[in-house]
N, C-alpha and C. Protein backbone atom coordinates (compact mmCIF):
# COMPACT_ATOMS: atom_id res chain seq x y z
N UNK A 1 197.59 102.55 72.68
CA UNK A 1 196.58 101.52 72.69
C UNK A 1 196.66 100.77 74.03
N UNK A 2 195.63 100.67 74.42
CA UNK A 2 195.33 100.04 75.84
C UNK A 2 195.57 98.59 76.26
N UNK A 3 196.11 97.87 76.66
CA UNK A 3 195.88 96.27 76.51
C UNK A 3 194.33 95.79 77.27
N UNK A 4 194.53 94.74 76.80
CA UNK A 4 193.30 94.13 76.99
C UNK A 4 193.19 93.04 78.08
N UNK A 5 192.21 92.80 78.66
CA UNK A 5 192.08 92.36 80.03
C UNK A 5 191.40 90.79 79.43
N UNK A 6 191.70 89.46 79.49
CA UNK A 6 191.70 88.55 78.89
C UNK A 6 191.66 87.31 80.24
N UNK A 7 190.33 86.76 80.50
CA UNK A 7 189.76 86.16 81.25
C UNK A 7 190.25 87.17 82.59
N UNK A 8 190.91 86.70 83.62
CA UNK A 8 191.36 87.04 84.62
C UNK A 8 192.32 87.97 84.72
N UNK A 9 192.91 87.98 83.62
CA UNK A 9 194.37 88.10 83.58
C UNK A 9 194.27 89.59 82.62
N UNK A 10 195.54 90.83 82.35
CA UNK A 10 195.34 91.76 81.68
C UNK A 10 196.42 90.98 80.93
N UNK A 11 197.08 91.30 79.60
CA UNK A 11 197.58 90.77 78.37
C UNK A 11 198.84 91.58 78.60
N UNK A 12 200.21 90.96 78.31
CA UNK A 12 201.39 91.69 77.86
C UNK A 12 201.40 92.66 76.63
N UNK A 13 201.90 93.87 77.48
CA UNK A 13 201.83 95.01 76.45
C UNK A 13 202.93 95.43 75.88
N UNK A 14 203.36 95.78 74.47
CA UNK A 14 204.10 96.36 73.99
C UNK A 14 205.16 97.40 74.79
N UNK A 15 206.38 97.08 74.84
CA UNK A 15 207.18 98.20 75.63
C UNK A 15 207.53 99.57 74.69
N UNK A 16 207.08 99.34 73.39
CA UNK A 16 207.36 100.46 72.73
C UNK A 16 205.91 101.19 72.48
N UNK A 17 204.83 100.76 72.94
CA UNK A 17 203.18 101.15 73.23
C UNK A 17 203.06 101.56 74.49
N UNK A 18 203.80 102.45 75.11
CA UNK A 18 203.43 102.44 76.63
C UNK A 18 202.32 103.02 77.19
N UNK A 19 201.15 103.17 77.92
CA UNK A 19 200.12 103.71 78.50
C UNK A 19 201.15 105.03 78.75
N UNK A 20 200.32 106.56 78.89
CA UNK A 20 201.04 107.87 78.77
C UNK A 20 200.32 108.90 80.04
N UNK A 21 199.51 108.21 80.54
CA UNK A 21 199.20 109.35 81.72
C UNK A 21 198.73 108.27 82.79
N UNK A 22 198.91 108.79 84.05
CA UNK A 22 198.29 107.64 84.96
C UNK A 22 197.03 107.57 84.81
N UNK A 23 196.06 108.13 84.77
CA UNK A 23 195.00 108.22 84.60
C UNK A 23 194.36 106.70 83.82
N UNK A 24 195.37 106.54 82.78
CA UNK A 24 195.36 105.38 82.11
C UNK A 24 195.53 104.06 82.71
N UNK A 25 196.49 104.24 83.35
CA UNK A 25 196.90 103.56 84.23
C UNK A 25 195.56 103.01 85.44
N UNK A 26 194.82 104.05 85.94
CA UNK A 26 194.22 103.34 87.07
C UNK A 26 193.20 102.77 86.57
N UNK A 27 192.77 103.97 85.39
CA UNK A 27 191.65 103.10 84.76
C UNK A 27 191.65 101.56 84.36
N UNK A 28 192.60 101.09 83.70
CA UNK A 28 193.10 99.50 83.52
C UNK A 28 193.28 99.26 84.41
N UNK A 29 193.84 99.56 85.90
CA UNK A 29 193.91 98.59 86.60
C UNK A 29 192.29 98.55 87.46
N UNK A 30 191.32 99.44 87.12
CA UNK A 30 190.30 99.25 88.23
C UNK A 30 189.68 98.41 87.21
N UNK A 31 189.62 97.98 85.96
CA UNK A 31 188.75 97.58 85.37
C UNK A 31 189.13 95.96 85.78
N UNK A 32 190.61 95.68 85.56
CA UNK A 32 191.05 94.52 86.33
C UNK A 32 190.69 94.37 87.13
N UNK A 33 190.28 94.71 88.45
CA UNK A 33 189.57 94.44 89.56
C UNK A 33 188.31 93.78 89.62
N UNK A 34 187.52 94.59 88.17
CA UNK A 34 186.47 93.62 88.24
C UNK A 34 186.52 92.43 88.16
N UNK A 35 188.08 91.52 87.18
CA UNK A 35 188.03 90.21 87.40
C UNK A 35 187.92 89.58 88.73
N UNK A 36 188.08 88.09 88.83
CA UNK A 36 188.83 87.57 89.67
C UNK A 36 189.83 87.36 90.22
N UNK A 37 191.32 87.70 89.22
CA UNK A 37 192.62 87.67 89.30
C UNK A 37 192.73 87.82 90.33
N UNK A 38 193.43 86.98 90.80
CA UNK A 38 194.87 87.32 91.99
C UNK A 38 196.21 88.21 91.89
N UNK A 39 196.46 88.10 90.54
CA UNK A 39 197.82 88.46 89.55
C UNK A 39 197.35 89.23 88.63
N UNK A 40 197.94 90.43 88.26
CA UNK A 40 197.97 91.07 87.06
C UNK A 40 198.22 90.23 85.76
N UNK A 41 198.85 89.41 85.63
CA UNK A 41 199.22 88.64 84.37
C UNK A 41 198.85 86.70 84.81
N UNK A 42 199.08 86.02 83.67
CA UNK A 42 199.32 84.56 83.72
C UNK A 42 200.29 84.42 84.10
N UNK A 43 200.59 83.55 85.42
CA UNK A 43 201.46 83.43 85.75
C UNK A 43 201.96 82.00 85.65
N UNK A 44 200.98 81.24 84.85
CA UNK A 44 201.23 79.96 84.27
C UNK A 44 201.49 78.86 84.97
N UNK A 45 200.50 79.01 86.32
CA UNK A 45 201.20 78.44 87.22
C UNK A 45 202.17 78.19 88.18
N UNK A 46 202.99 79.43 87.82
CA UNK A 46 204.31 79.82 89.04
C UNK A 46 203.90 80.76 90.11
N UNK A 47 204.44 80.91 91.19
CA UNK A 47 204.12 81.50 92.08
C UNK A 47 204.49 83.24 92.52
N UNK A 48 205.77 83.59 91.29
CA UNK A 48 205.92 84.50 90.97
C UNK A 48 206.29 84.49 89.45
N UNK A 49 206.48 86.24 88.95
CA UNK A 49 207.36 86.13 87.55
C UNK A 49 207.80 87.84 87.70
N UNK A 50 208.78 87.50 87.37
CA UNK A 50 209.41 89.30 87.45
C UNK A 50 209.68 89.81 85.64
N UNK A 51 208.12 89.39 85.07
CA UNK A 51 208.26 89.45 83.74
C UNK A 51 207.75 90.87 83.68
N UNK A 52 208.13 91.73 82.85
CA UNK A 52 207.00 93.21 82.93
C UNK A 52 205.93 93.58 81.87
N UNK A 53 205.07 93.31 82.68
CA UNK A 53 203.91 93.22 82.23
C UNK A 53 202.86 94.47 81.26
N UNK A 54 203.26 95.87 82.31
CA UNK A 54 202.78 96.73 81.74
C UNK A 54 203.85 97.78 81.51
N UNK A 55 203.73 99.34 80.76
CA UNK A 55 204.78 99.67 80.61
C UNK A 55 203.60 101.31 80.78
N UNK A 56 204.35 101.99 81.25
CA UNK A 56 203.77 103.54 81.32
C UNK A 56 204.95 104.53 81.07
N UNK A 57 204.75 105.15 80.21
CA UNK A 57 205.67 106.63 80.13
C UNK A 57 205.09 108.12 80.99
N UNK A 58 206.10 108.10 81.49
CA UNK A 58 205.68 109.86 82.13
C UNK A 58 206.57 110.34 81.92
N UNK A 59 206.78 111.66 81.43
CA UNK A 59 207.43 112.49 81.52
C UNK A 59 209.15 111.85 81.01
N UNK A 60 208.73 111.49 79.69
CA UNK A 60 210.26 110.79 79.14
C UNK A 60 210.49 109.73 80.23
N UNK A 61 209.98 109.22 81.32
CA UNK A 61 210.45 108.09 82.13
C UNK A 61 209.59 106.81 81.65
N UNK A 62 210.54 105.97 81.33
CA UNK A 62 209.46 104.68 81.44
C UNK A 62 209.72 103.95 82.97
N UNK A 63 208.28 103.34 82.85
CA UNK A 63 208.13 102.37 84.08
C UNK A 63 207.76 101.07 83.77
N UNK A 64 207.71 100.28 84.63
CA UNK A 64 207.25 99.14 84.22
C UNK A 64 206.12 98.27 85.49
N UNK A 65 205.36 97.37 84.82
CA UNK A 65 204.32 96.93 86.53
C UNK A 65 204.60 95.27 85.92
N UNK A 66 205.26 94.95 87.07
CA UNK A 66 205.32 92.94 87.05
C UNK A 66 204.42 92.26 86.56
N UNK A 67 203.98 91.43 86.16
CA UNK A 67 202.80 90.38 85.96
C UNK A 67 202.29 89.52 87.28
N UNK A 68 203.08 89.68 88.08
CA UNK A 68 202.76 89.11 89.65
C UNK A 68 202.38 90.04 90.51
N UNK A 69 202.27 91.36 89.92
CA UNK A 69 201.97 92.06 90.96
C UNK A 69 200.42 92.05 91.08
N UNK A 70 199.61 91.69 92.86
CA UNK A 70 199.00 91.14 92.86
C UNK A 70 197.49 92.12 93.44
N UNK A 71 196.59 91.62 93.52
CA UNK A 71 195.29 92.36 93.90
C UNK A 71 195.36 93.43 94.73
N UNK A 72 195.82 92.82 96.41
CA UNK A 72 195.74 93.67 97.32
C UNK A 72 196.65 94.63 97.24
N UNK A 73 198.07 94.49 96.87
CA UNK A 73 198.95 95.83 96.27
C UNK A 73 198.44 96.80 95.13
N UNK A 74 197.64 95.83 94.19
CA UNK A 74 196.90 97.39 93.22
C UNK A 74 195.76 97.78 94.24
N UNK A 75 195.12 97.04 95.05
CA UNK A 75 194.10 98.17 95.70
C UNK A 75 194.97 98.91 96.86
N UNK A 76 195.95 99.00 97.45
CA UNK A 76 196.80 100.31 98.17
C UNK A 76 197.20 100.95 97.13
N UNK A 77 197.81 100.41 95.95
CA UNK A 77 198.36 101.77 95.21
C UNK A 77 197.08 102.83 94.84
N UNK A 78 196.11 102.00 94.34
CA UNK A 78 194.98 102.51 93.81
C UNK A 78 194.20 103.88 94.71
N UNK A 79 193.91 103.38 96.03
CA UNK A 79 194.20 104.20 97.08
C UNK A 79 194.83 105.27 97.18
N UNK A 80 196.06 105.01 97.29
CA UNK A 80 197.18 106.03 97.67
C UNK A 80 196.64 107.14 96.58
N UNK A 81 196.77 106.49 95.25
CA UNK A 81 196.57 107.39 93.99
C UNK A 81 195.35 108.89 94.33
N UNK A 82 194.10 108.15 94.80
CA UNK A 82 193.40 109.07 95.22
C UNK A 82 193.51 109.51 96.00
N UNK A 83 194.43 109.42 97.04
CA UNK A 83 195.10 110.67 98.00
C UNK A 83 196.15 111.27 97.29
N UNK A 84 196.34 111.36 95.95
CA UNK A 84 196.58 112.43 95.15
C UNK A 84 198.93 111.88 95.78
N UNK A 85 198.46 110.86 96.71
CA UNK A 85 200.22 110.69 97.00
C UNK A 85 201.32 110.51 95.85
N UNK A 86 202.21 111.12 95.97
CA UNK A 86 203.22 111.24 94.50
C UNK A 86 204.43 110.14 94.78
N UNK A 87 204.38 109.65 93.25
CA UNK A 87 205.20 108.46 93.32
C UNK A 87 206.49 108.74 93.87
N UNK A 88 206.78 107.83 94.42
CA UNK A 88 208.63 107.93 94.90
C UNK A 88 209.81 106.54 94.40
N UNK A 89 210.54 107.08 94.17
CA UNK A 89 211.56 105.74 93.67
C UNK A 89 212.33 105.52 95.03
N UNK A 90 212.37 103.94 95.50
CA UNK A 90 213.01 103.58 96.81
C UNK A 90 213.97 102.33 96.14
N UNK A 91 214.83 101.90 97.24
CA UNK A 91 215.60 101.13 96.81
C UNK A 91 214.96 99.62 96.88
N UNK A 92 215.25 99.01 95.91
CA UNK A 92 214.79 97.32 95.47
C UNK A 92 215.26 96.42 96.72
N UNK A 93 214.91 95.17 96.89
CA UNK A 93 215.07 94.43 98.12
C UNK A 93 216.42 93.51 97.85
N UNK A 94 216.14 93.40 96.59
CA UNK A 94 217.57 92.88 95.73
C UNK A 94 218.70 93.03 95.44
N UNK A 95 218.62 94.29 94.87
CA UNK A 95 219.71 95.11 94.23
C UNK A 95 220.28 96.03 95.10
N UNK A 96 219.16 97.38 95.56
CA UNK A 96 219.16 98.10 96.47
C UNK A 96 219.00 99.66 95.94
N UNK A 97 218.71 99.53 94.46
CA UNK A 97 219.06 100.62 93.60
C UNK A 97 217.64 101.28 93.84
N UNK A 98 217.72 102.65 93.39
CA UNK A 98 216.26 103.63 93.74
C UNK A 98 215.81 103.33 92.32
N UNK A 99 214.93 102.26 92.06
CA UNK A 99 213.79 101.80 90.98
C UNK A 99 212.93 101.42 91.48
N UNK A 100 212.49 100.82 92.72
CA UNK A 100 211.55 100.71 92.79
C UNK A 100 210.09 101.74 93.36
N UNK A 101 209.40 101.83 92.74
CA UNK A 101 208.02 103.00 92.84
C UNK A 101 207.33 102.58 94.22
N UNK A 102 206.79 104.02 95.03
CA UNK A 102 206.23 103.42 95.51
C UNK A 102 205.23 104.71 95.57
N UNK A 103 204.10 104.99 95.95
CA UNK A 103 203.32 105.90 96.49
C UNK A 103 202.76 106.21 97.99
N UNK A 104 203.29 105.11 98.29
CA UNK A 104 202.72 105.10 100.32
C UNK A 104 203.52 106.18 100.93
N UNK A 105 202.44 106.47 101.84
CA UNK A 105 202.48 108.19 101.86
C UNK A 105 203.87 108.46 102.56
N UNK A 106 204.32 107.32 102.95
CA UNK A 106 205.65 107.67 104.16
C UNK A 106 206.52 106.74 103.46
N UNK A 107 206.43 106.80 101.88
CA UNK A 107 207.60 106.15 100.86
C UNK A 107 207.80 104.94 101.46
N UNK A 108 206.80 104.07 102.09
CA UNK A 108 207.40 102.39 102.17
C UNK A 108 206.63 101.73 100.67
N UNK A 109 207.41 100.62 101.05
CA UNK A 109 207.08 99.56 99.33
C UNK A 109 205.56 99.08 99.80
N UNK A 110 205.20 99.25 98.94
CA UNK A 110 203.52 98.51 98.50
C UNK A 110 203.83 97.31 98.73
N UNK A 111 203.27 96.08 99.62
CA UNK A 111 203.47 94.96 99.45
C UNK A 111 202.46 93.84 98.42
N UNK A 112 202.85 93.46 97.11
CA UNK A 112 202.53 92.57 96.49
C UNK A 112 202.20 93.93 95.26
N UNK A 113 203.00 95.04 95.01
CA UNK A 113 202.74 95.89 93.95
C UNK A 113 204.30 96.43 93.76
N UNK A 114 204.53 95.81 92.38
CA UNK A 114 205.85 95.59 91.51
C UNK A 114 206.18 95.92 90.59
N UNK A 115 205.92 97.53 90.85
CA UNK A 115 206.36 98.79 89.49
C UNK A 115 207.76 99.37 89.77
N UNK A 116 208.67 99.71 88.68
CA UNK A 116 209.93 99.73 88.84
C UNK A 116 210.28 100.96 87.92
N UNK A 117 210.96 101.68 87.76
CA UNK A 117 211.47 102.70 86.78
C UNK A 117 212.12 101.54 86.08
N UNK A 118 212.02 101.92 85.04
CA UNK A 118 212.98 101.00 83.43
C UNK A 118 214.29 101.31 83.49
């Protein structure tokens, strides 16, 4: 089941409901686009949240997409996607561990797009 896109904002989804093909995936996020959002989620007023917002399974992997992750990073991923570019796991800015996703064609991080392997 799909979540639902609720004023600006798309709705926290079930981590045990995960979206199952990307396909799913872009579709929700282009439909988000039609909002206004800045942010994938409510961010309630904070300026970030490293809450996870959406959840996708591929291939027995779960992933996850931030609630801060923001307009102009879903329109490069969105992009990339239709250059058919295949996801890559790079290391986090934090930690340093290979979770974080990226699709840019020369494996750098999407800036303001905050999908992570689970």
């Amino acid at each position: 089941m799909s979540p639902k896109i609720i004023g600006n904002h798309i709705e926290k989804m079930d981590r045990q409901l995960p979206l199952t093909t990307k396909d799913q995936l872009q579709k929700l996020l282009k439909q988000w686009l039609e909002t206004k959002g800045n942010t994938l989620g409510d961010l309630k007023g904070r300026k970030s949240s490293r809450v996870p917002l959406l959840w996708i399974k591929i291939e027995n992997i779960l992933y996850k997409i931030n609630a801060d992750s923001k307009r102009k990073g879903i329109l490069a991923y969105l992009e990339n996607e239709e250059m058919k570019n295949p996801w890559v796991l790079i290391p986090t800015k934090r930690l340093g561990n290979l979770t974080k996703v990226t699709n840019h064609i020369n494996g750098n991080p999407i800036p303001g797009f905050y999908m992570y392997k689970s």
